[in-house]
Protein backbone atom coordinates (compact mmCIF):
# COMPACT_ATOMS: atom_id res chain seq x y z
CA UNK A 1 12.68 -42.67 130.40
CA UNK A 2 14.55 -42.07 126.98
CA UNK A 3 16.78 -44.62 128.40
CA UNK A 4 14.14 -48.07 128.85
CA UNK A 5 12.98 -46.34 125.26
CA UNK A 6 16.10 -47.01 123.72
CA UNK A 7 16.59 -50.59 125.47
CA UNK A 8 13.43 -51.63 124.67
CA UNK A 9 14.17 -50.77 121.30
CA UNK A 10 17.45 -52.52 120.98
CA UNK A 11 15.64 -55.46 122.81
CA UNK A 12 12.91 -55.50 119.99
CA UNK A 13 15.75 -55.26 117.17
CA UNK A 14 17.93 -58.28 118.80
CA UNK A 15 15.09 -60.03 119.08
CA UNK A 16 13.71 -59.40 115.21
CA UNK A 17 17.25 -59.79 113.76
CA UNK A 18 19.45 -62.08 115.09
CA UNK A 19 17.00 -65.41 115.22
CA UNK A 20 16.29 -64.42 111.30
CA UNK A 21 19.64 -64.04 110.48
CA UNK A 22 20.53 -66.95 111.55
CA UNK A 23 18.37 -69.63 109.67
CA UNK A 24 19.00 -67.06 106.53
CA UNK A 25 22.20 -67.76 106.75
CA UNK A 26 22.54 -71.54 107.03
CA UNK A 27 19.75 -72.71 105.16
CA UNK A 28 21.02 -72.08 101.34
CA UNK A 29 23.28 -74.32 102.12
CA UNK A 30 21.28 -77.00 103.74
CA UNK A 31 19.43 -76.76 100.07
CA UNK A 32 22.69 -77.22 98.53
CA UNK A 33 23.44 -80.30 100.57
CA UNK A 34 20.22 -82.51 100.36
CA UNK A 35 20.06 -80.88 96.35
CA UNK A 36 23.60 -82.84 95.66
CA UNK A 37 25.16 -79.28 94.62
CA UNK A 38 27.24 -79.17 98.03
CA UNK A 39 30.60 -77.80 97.77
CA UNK A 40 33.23 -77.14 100.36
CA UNK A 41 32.08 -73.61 101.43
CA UNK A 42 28.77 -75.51 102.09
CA UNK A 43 30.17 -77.21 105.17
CA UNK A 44 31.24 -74.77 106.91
CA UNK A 45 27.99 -73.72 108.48
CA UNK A 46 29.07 -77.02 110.88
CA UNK A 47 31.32 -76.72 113.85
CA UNK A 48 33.93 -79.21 113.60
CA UNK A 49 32.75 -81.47 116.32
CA UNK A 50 29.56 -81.17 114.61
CA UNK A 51 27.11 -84.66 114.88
CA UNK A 52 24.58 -85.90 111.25
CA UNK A 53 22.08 -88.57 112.24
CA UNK A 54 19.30 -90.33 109.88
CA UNK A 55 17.74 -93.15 110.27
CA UNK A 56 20.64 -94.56 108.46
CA UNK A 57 23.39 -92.89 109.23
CA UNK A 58 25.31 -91.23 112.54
CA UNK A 59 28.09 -88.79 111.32
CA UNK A 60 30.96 -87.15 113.57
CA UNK A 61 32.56 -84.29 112.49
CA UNK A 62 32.81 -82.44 109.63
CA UNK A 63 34.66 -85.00 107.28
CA UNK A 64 31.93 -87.72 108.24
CA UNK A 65 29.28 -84.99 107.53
CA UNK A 66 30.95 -84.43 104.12
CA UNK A 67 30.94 -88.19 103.30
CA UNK A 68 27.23 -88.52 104.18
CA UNK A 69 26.24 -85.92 101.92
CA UNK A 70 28.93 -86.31 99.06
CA UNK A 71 27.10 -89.60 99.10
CA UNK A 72 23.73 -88.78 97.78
CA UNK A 73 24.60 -88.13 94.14
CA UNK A 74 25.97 -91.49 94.20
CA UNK A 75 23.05 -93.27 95.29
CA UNK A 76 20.67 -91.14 93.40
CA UNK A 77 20.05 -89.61 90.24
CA UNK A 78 18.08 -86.21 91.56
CA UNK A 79 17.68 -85.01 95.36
CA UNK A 80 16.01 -81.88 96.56
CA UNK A 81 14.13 -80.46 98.99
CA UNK A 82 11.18 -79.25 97.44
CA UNK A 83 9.05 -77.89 99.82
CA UNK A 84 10.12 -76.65 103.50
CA UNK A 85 9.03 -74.24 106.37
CA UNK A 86 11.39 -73.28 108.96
CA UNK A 87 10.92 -72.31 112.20
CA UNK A 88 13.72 -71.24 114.70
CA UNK A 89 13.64 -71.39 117.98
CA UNK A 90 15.69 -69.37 120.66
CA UNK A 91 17.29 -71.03 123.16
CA UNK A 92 19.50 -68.62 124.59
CA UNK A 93 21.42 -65.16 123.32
CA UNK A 94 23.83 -67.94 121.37
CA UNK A 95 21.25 -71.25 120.46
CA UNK A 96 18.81 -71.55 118.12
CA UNK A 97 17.00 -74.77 117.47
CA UNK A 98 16.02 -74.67 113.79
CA UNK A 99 13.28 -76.87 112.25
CA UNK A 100 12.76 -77.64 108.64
CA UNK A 101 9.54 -79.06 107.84
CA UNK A 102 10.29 -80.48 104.69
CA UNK A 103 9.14 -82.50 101.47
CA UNK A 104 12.15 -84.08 99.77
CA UNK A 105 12.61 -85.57 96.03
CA UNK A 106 14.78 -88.47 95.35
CA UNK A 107 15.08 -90.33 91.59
CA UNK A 108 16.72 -93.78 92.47
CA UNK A 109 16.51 -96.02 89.03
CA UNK A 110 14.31 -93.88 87.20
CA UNK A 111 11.45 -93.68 89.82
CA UNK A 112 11.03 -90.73 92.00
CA UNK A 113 10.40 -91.00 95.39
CA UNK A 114 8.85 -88.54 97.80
CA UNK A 115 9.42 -88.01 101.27
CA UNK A 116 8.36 -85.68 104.14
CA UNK A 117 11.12 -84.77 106.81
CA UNK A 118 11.68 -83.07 109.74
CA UNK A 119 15.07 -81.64 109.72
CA UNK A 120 16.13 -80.48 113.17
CA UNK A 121 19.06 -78.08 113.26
CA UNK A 122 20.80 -77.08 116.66
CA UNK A 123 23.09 -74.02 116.46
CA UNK A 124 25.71 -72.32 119.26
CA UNK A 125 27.69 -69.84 117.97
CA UNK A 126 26.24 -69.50 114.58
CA UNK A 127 27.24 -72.70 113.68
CA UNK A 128 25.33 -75.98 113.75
CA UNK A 129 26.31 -78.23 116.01
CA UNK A 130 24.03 -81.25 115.60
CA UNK A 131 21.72 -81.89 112.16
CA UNK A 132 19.15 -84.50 112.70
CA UNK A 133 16.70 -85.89 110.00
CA UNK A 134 13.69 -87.37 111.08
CA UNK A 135 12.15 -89.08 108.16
CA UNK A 136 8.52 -89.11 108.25
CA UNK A 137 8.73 -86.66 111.28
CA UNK A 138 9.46 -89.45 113.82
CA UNK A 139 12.39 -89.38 116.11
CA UNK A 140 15.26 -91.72 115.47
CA UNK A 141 15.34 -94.63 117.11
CA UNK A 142 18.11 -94.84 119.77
CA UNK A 143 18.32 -95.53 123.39
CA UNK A 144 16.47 -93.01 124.71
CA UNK A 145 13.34 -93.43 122.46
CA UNK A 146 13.00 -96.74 122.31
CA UNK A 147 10.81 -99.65 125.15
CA UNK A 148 14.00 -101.84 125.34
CA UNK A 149 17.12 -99.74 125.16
CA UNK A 150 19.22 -102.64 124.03
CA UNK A 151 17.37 -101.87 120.86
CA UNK A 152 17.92 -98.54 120.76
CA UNK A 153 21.65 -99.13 121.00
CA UNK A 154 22.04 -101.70 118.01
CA UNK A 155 19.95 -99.11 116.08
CA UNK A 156 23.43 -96.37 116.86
CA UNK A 157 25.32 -99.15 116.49
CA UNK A 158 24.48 -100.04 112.61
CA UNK A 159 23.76 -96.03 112.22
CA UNK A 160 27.59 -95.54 113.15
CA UNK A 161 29.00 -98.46 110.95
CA UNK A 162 26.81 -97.74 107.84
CA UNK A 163 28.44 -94.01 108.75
CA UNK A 164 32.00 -95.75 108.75
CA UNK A 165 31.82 -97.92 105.37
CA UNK A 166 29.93 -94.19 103.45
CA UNK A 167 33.03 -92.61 105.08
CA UNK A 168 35.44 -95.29 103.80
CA UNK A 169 33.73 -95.32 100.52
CA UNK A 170 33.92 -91.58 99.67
CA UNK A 171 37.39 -91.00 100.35
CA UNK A 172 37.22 -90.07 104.22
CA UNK A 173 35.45 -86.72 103.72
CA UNK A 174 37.31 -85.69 100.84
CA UNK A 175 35.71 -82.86 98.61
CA UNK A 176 35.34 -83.65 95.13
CA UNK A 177 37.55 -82.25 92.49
CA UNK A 178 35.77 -79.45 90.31
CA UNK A 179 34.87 -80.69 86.70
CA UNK A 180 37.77 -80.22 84.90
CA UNK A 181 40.30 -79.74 87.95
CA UNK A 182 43.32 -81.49 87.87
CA UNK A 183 43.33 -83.85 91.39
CA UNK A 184 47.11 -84.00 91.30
CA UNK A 185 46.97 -80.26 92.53
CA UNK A 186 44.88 -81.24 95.27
């Protein structure tokens, strides 16, 4: 009896912990990537096979990842996320399936913009594996969600070269030299 006490127990702590833990973990630096304060150490919550999509991007790997978001303060002159709940799902002892509901803040030319996001997170291993953003909560268009799958495919298509030309753009991935660093130390 003292036994099943003392699994239930342990059952009941795994199960209170290590979901928790895991969003806690990954999220402050989620906030730091969509809030254009990412820095190296910020990436490394991504496994290096690791996939981005948006509706206007499709990223592969961790470099791609890095362009995508090393991107933002180029585009725009403020980014956060300013609201978000996050729920995490369990998948298995090693997968969670993390969900940010999300408002986000952009300034592009002086004029803010607002928009609400679903930001779907799938982790193995602690790390995240895929990062999707589904702009005004609806799932991005690709061959599986679309009526005519041709469609769908020209929709990856332009995700993965807009993806290509960002990557091209911001030096392949590269992370930005610190204010003040000297890039010939690099």
């Amino acid at each position: 009896m003292e036994d099943q006490v003392r699994e239930q127990q342990c059952k009941e702590a795994c199960d209170f912990n290590s979901p928790q833990r895991v969003s806690e973990d990954i999220i402050p630096h989620i906030l730091n990537l969509y809030g254009s304060c990412a820095t190296a150490h910020d990436f490394k919550i991504y496994a290096p096979n690791a996939t981005f999509e948006d509706p206007l991007m499709r990223a592969h790997g961790v470099k791609q990842i890095k362009s995508a978001f090393y991107s933002i303060p180029k585009v725009f002159s403020e980014s956060k996320i300013v609201e978000y709940n996050i729920k995490e799902n369990v998948i298995s002892p090693s997968q969670r399936e993390i969900l940010i509901d999300n408002k986000q803040h952009y300034k592009f030319m002086g004029k803010g913009i607002d928009m609400i996001s679903l930001i779907k997170l799938y982790v193995e291993g602690g790390k995240v594996v895929r990062h999707e953003d589904w702009w005004d909560k609806k799932p991005l268009w690709n061959r599986d969600t679309v009526k005519v799958p041709l469609v769908g495919r020209i929709m990856e298509i332009t995700r993965r070269g807009s993806m290509l030309t960002t990557h091209t753009f911001m030096r392949f991935g590269k992370d930005p030299t610190p204010a003040g660093g000297n890039s010939a130390s690099s």
